[in-house]
Protein backbone atom coordinates (compact mmCIF):
# COMPACT_ATOMS: atom_id res chain seq x y z
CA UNK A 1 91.57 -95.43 -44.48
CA UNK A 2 94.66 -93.33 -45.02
CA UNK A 3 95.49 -92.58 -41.27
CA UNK A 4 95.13 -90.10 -39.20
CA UNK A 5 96.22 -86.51 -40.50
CA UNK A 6 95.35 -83.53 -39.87
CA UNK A 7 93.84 -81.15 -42.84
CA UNK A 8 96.00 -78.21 -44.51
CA UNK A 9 93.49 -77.16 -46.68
CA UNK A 10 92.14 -73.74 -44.83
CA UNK A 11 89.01 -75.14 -47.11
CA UNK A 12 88.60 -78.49 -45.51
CA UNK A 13 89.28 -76.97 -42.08
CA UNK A 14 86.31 -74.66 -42.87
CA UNK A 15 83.85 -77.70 -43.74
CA UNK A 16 85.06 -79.47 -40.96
CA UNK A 17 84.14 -76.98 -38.80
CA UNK A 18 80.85 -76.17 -40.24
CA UNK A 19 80.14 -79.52 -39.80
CA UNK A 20 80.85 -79.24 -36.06
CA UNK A 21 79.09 -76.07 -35.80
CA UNK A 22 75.26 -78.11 -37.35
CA UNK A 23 76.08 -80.86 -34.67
CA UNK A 24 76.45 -78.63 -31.84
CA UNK A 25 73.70 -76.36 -32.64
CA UNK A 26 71.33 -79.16 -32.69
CA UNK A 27 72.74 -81.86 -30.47
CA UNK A 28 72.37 -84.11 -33.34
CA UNK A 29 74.27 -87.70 -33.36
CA UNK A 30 76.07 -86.49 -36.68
CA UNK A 31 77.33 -83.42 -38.56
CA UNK A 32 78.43 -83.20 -41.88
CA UNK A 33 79.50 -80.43 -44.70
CA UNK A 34 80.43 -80.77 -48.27
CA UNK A 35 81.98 -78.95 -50.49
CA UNK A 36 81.02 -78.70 -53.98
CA UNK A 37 83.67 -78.25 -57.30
CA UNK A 38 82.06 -75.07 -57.41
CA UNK A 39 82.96 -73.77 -54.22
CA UNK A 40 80.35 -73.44 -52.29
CA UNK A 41 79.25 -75.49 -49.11
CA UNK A 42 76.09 -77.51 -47.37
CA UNK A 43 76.26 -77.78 -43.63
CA UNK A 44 73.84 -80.49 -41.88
CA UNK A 45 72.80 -82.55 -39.54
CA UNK A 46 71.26 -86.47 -39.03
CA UNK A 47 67.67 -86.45 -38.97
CA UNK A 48 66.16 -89.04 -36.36
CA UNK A 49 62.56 -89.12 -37.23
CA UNK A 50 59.61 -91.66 -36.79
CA UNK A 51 59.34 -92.02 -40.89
CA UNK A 52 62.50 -90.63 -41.79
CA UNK A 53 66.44 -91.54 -40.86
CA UNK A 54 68.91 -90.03 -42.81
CA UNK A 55 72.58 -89.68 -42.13
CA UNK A 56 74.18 -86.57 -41.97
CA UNK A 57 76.08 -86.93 -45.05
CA UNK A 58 72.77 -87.61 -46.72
CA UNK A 59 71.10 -84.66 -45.96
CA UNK A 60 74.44 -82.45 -46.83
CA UNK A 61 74.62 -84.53 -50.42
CA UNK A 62 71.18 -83.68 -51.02
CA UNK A 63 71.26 -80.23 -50.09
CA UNK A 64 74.03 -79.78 -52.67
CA UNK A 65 72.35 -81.86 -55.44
CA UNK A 66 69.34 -79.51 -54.80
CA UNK A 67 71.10 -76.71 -55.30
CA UNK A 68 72.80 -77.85 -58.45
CA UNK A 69 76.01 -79.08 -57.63
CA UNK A 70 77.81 -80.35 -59.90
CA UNK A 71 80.13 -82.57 -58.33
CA UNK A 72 81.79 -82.66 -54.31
CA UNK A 73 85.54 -82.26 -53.65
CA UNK A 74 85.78 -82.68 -50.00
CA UNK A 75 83.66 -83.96 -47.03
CA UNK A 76 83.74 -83.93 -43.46
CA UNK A 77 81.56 -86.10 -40.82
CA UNK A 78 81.75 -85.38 -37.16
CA UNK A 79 80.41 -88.19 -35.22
CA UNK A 80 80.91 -91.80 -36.82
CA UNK A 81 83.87 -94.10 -36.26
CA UNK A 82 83.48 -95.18 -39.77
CA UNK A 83 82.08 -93.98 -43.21
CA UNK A 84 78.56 -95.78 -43.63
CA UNK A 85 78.11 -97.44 -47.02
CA UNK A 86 75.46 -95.85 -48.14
CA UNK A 87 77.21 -92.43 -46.98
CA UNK A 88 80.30 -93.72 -49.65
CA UNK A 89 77.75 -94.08 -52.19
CA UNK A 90 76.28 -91.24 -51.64
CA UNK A 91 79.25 -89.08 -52.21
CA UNK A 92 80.51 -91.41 -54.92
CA UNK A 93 77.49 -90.57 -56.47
CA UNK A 94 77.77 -87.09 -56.99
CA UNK A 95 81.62 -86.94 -56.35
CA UNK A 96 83.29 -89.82 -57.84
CA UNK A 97 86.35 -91.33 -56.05
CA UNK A 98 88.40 -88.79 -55.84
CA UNK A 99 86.75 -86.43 -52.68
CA UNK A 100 88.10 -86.12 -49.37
CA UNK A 101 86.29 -87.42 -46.96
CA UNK A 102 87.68 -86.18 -43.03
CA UNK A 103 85.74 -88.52 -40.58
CA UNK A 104 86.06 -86.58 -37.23
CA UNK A 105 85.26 -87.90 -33.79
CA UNK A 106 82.84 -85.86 -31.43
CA UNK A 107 85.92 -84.43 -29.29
CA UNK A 108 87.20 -83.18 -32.20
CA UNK A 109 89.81 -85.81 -33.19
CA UNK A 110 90.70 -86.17 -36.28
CA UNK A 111 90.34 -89.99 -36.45
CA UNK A 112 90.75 -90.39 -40.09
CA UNK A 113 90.87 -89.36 -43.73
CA UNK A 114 89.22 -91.68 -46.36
CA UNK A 115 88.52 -92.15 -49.95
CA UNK A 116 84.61 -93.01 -50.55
């Protein structure tokens, strides 16, 4: 972790709150938005099912590979006190090591910003 900071990007502000905006809309343990090198961004939620658990980060990777991404620049995660692994590889995945990752607790504290 690099400490806590808050984001001057107007960009990663907007993913951050997007990311706040899934969890709140569906009461969901996590939220999470990416932001592709393209530009565009994938809002979503943890999904807490009988056959399927996937972390928010997961589900916003996915959405973006789906689409045709073609690589992440910046991430945010409301919810977690820490960046799961698989949630690093996941990003590192499609992002590499160079994407911003904001990890943001649920009263809206920035708590950290980390590399994947």
């Amino acid at each position: 972790m690099t400490g806590v900071t808050e984001p001057t990007d107007p960009e990663d502000r907007k993913i951050i709150t997007l990311a706040r905006a899934a969890r709140a809309r569906t009461q969901a343990a996590e939220g999470a938005a990416v932001r592709d090198t393209d530009g565009r961004t994938y809002a979503a939620t943890s999904v807490a099912l009988p056959t399927l658990q996937l972390s928010a980060v997961q589900v916003a990777v996915a959405m973006a590979v789906s689409s045709g991404a073609p690589g992440l620049e910046a991430v945010a995660v409301i919810g977690p006190e820490t960046l799961a692994d698989t949630d690093r590889t996941a990003i590192a995945d499609l992002g590499g090591s160079a994407v911003v990752v904001w990890l943001i607790d649920p009263a809206g504290v920035h708590s950290a910003r980390v590399a994947p």
